[in-house]
N, C-alpha and C. Protein backbone atom coordinates (compact mmCIF):
# COMPACT_ATOMS: atom_id res chain seq x y z
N UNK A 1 -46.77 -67.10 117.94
CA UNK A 1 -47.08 -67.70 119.21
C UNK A 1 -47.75 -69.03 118.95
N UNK A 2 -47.80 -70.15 119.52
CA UNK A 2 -47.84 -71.43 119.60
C UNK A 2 -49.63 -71.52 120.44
N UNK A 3 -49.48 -72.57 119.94
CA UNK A 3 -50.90 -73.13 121.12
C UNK A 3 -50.92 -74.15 121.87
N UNK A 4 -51.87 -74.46 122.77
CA UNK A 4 -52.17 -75.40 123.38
C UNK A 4 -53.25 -76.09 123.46
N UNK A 5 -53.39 -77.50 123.52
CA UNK A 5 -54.73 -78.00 123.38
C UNK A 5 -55.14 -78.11 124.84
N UNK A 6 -56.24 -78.13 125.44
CA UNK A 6 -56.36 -78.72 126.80
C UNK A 6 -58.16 -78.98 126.42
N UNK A 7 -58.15 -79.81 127.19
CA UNK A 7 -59.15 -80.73 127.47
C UNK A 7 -59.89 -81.31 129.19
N UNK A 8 -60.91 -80.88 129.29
CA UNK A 8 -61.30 -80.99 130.47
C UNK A 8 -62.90 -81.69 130.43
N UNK A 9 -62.89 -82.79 131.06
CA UNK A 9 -64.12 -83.03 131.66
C UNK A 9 -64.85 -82.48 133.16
N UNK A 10 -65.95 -81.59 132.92
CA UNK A 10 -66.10 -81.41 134.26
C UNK A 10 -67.70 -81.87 134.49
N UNK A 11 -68.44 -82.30 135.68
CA UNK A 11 -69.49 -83.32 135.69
C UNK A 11 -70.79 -81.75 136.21
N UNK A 12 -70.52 -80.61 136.49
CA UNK A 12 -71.46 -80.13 136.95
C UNK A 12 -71.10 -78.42 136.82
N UNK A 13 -72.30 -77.28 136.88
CA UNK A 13 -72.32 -76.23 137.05
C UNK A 13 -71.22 -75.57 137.97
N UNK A 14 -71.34 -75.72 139.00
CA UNK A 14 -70.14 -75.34 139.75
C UNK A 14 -68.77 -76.09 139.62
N UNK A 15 -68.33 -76.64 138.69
CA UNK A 15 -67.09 -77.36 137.92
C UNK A 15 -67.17 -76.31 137.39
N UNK A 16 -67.66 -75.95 136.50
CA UNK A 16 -67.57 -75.68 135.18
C UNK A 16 -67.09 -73.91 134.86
N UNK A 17 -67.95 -73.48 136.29
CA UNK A 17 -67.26 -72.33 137.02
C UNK A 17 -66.55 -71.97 137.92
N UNK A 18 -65.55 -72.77 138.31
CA UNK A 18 -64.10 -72.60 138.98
C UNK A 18 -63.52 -73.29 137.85
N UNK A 19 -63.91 -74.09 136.86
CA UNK A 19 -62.60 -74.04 136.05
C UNK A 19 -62.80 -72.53 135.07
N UNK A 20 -63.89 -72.13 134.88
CA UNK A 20 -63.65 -71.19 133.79
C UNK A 20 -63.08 -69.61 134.24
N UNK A 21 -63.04 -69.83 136.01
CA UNK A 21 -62.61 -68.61 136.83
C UNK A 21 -61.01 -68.78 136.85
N UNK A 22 -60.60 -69.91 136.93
CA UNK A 22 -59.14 -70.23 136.98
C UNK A 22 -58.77 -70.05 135.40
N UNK A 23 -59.48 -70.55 134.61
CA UNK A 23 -58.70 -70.47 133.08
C UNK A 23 -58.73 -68.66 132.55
N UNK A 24 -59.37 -68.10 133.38
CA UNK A 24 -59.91 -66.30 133.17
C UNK A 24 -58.46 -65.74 133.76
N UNK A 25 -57.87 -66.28 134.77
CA UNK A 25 -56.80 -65.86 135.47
C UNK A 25 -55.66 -65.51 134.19
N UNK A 26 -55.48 -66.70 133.43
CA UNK A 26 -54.25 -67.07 132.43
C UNK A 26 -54.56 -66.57 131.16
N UNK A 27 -55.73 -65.89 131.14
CA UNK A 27 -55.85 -65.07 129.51
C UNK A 27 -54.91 -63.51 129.74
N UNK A 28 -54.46 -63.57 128.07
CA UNK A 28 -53.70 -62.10 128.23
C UNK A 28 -54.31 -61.78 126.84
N UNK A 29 -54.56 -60.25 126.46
CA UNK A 29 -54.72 -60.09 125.15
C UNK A 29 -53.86 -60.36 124.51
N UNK A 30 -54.90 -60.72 122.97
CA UNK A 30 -54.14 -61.48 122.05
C UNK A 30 -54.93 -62.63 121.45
N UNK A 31 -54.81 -63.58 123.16
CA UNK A 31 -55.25 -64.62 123.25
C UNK A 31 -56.48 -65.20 122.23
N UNK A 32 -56.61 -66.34 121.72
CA UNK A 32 -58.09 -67.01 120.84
C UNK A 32 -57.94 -67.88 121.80
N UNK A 33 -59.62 -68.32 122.12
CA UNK A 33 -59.76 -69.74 122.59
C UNK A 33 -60.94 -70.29 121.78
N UNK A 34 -60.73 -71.48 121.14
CA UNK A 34 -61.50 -72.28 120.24
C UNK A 34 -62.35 -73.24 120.97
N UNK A 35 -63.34 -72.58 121.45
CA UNK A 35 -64.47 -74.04 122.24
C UNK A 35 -64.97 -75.09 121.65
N UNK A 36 -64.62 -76.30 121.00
CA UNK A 36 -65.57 -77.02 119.96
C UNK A 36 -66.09 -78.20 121.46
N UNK A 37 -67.40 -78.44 120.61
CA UNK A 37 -68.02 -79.23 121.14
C UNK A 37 -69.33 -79.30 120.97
N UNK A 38 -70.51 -80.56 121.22
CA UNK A 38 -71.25 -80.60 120.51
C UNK A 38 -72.27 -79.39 120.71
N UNK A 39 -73.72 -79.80 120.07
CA UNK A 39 -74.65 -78.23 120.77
C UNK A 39 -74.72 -78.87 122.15
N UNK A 40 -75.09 -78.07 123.20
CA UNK A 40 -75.12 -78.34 124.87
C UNK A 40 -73.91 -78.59 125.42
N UNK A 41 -73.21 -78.66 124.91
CA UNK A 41 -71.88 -79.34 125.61
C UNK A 41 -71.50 -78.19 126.73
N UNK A 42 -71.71 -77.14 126.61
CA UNK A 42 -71.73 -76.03 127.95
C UNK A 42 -70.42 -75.11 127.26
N UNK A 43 -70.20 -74.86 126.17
CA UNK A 43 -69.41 -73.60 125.16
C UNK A 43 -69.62 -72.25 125.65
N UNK A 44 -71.32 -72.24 126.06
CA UNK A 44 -71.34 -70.48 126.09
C UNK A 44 -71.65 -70.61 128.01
N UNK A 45 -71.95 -71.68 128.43
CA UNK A 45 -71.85 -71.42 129.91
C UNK A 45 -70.09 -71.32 130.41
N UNK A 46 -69.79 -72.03 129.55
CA UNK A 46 -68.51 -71.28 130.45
C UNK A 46 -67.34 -70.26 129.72
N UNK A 47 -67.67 -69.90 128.49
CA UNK A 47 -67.61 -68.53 128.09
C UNK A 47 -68.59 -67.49 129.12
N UNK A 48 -69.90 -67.82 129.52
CA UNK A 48 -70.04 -66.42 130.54
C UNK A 48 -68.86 -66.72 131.83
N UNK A 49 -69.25 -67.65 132.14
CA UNK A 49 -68.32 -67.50 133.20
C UNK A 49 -67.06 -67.06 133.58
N UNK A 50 -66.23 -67.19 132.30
CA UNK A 50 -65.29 -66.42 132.27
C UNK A 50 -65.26 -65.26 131.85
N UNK A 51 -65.71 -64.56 131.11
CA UNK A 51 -66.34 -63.29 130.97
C UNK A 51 -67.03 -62.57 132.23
N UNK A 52 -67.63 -63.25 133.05
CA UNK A 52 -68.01 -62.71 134.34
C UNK A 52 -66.73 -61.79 135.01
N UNK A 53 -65.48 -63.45 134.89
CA UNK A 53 -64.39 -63.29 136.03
C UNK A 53 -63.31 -62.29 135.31
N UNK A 54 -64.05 -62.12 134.38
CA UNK A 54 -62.92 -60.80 133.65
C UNK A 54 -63.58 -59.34 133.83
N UNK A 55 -64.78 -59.39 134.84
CA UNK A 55 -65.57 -57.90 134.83
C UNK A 55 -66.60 -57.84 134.31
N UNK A 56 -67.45 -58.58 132.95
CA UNK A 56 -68.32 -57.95 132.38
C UNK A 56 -69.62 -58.38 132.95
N UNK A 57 -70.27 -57.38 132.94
CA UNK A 57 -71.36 -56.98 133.50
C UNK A 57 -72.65 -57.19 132.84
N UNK A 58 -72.28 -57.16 130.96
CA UNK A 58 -73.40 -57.55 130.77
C UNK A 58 -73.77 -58.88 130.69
N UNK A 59 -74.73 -59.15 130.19
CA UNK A 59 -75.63 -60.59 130.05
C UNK A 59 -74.65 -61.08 128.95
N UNK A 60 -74.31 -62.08 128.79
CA UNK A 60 -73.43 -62.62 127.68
C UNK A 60 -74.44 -63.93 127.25
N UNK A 61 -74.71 -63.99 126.03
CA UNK A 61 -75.78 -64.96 125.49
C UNK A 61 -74.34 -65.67 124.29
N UNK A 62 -75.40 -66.73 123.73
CA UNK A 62 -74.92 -67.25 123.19
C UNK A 62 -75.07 -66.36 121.35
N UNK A 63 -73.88 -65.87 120.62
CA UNK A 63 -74.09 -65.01 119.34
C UNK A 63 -74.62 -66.25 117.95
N UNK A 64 -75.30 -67.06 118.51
CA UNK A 64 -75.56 -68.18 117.27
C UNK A 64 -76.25 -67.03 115.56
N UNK A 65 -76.75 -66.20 115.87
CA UNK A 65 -77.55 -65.31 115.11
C UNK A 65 -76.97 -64.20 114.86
N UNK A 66 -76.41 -63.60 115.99
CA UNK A 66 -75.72 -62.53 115.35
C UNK A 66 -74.26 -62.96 115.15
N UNK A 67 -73.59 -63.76 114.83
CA UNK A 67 -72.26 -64.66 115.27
C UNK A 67 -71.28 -63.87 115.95
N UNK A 68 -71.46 -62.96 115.92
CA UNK A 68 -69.84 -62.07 116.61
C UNK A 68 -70.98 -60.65 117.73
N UNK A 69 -70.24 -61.16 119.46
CA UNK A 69 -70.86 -60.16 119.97
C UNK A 69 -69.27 -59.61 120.55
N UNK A 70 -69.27 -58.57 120.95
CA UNK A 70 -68.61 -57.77 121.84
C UNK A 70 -68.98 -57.25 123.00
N UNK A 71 -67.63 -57.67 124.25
CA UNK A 71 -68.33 -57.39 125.61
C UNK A 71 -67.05 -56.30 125.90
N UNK A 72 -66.97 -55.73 127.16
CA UNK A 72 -65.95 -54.69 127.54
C UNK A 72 -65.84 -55.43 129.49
N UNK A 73 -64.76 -56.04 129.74
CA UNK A 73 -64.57 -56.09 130.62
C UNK A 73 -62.97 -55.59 131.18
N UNK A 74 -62.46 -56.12 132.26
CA UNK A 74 -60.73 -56.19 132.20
C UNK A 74 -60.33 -56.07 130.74
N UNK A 75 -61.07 -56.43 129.95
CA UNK A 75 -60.15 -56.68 128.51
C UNK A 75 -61.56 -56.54 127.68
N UNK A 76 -60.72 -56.08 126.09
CA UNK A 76 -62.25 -56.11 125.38
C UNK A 76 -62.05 -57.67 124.92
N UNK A 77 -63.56 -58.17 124.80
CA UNK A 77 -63.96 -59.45 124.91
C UNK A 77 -64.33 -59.67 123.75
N UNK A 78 -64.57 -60.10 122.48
CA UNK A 78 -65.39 -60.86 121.60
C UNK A 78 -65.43 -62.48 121.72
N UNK A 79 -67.22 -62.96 121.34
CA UNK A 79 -67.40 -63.54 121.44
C UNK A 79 -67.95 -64.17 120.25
N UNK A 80 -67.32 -65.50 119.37
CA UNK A 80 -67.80 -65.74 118.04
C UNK A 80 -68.92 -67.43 118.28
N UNK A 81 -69.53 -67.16 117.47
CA UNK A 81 -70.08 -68.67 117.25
C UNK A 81 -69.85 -69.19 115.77
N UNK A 82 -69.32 -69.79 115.27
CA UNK A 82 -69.07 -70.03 113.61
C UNK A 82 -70.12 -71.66 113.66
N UNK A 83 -71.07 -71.59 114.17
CA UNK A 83 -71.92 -73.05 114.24
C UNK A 83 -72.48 -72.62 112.90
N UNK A 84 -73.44 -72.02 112.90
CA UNK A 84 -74.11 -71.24 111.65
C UNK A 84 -73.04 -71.70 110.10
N UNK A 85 -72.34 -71.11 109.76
CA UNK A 85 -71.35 -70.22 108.76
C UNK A 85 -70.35 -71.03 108.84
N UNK A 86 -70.00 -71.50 109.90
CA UNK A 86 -68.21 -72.22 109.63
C UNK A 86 -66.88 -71.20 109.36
N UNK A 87 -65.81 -71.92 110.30
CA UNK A 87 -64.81 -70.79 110.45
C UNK A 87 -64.36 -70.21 108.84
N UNK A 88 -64.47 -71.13 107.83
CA UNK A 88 -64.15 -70.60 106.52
C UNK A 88 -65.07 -69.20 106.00
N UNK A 89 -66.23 -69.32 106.17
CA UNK A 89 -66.82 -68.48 105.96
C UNK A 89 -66.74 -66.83 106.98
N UNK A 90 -66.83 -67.53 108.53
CA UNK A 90 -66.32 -65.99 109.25
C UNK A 90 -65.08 -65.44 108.53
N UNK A 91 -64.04 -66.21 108.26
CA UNK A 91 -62.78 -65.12 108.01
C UNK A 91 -63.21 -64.62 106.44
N UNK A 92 -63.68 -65.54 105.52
CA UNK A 92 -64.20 -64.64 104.55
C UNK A 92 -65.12 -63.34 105.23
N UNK A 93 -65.86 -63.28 105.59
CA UNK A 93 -66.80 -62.16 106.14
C UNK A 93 -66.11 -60.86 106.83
N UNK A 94 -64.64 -61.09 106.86
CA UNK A 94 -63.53 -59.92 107.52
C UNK A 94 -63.44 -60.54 109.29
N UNK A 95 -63.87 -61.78 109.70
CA UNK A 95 -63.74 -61.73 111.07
C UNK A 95 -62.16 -61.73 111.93
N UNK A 96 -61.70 -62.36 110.35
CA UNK A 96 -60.20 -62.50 111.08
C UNK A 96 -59.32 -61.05 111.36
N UNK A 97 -59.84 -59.96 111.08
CA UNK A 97 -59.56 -58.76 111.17
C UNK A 97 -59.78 -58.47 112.72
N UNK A 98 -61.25 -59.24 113.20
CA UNK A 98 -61.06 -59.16 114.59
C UNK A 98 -60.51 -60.34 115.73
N UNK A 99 -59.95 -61.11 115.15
CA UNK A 99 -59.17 -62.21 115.58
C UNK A 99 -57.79 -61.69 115.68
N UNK A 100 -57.46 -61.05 114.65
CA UNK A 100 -55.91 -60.50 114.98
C UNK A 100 -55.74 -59.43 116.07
N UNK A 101 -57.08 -58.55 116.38
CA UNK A 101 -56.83 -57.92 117.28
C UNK A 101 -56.10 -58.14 118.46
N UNK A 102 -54.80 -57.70 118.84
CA UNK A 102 -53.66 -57.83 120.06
C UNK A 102 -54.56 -57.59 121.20
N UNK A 103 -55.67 -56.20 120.94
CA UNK A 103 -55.76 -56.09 122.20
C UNK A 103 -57.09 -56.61 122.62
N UNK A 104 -57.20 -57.40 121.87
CA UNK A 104 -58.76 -58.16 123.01
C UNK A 104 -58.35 -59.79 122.87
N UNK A 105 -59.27 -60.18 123.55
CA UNK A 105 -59.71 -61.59 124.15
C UNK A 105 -60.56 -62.21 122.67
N UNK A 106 -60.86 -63.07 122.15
CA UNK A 106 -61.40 -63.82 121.10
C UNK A 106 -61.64 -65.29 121.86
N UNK A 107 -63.23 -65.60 121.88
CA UNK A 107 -63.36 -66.84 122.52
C UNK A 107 -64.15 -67.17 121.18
N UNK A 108 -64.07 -68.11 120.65
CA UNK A 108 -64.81 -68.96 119.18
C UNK A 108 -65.17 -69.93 119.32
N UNK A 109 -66.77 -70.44 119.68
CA UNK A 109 -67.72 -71.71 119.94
C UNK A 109 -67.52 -72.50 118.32
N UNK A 110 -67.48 -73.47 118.35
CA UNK A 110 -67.82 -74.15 116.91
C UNK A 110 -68.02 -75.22 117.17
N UNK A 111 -68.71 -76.50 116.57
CA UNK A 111 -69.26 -78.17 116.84
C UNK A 111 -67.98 -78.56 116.29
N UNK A 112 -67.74 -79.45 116.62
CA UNK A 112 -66.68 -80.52 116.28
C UNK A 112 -66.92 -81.62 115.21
């Protein structure tokens, strides 16, 4: 399966959650989405947000420390941060074992 790049500027909180409610619509398992951007750039605000619009209930923080969390919504959810470690190092660590997973969602924060 192929990818896509997309790129969005949005200027405010409520941007940031109707785009991440509309981009929640078009996930299917399987799916990775690679958030890069700097620290603040709003990676894990609109990872909750879409995680909201997929069901989950719990608190979704940012995994800078623990790098890999798991949520259970419409779909099972993981959530990576490779800021710490760098993507070379998560897939050494076995993460890509949960990246291949078909049946969940994989959203991955990293700086650019």
């Amino acid at each position: 399966k192929g990818y896509s790049l997309m790129k969005y500027k949005v200027t405010s909180l409520a941007e940031t959650q109707e785009l991440a409610e509309n981009f929640a619509k078009t996930l299917n398992k399987g799916d990775v989405v690679l958030l890069s951007g700097d620290l603040g750039a709003g990676k894990t605000t609109f990872t909750q947000f879409v995680f909201k619009a997929l069901g989950v209930k719990d608190v979704v923080n940012s995994p800078t420390f623990a790098i890999l969390k798991s949520y259970k919504g419409k779909f099972n959810l993981n959530h990576f941060d490779t800021y710490r470690i760098g993507v070379e190092e998560a897939i050494e660590a076995g993460f890509d074992e949960v990246l291949n997973d078909k049946e969940s969602i994989n959203f991955v924060e990293c700086c650019q």
